[in-house]
Protein backbone atom coordinates (compact mmCIF):
# COMPACT_ATOMS: atom_id res chain seq x y z
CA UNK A 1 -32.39 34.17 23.42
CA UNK A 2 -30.62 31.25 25.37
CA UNK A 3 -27.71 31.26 27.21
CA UNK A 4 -25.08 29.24 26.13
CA UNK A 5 -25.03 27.84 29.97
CA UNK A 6 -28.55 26.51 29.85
CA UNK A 7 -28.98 22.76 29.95
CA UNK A 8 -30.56 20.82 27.51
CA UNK A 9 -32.85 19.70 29.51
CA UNK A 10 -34.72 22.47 30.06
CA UNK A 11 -34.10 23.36 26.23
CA UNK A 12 -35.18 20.30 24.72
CA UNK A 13 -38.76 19.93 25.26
CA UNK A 14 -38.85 23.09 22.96
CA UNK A 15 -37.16 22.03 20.11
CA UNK A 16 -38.79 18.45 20.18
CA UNK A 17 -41.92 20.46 19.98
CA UNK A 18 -40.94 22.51 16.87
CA UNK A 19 -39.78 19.07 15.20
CA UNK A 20 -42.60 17.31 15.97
CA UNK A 21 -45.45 19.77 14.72
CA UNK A 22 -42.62 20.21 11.24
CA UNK A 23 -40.00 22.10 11.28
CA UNK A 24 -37.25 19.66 10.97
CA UNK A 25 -34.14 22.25 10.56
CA UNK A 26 -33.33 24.81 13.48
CA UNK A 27 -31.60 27.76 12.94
CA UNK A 28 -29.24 29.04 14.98
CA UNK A 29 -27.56 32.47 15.61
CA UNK A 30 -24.80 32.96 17.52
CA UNK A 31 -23.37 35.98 18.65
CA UNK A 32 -19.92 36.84 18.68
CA UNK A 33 -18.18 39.18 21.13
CA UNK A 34 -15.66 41.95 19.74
CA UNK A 35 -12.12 41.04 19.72
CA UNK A 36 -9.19 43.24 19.14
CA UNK A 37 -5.63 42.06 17.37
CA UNK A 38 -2.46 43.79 17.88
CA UNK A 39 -0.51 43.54 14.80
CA UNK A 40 3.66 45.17 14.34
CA UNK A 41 2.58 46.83 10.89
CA UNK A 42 -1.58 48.22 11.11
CA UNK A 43 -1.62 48.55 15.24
CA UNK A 44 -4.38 47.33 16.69
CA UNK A 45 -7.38 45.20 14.45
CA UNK A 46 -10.66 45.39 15.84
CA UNK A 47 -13.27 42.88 14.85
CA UNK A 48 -16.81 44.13 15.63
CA UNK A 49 -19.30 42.18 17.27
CA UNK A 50 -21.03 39.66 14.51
CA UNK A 51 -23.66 36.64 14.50
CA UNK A 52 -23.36 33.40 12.79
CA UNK A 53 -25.78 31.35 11.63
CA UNK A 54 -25.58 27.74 12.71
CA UNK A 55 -28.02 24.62 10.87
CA UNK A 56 -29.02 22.11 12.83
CA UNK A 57 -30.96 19.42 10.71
CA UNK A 58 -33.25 16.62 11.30
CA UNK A 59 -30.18 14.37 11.42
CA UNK A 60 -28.54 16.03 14.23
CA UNK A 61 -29.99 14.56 17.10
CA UNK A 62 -31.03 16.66 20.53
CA UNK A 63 -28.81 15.51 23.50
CA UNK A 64 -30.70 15.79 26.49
CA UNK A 65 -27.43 16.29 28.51
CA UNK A 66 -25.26 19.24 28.67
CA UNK A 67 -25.72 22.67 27.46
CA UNK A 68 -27.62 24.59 25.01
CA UNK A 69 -23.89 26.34 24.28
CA UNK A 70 -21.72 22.53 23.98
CA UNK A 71 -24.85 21.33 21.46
CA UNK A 72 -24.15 24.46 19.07
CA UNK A 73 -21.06 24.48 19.30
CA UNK A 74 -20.86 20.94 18.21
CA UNK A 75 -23.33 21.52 15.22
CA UNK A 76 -20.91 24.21 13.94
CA UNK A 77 -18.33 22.33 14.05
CA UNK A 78 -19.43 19.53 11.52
């Protein structure tokens, strides 16, 4: 497990390892917290914690700046 805090660059040197002995695709899972929605007709909607899987390929290239959290995020995004 990493923090989403964590800098790259004490993340990186790990996943340049994994590339470089083959295994060009990381995945990712990424928790997500419970959240709660008040609504005027079912009350409150609760939304139970859940993970995501996020794929980071060969093509997506490790930063070596910011943090562990920004890079995912970023990745999910596309």
């Amino acid at each position: 497990m990493i923090p989403a805090g964590t800098l790259m660059s004490l993340v990186y040197p790990y996943l340049q390892a994994a590339r470089d002995v083959g295994y060009p695709d990381l995945y990712v899972l990424e928790g997500r917290p419970p959240r709660w929605f008040a609504t005027r007709t079912l009350g409150e909607i609760a939304y139970r914690p859940r993970l995501c899987v996020v794929r980071a390929s060969e093509a997506d290239a490790l930063p070596t700046t910011g943090s562990w959290g920004d890079w995912v995020r970023s990745i999910a995004r596309r």
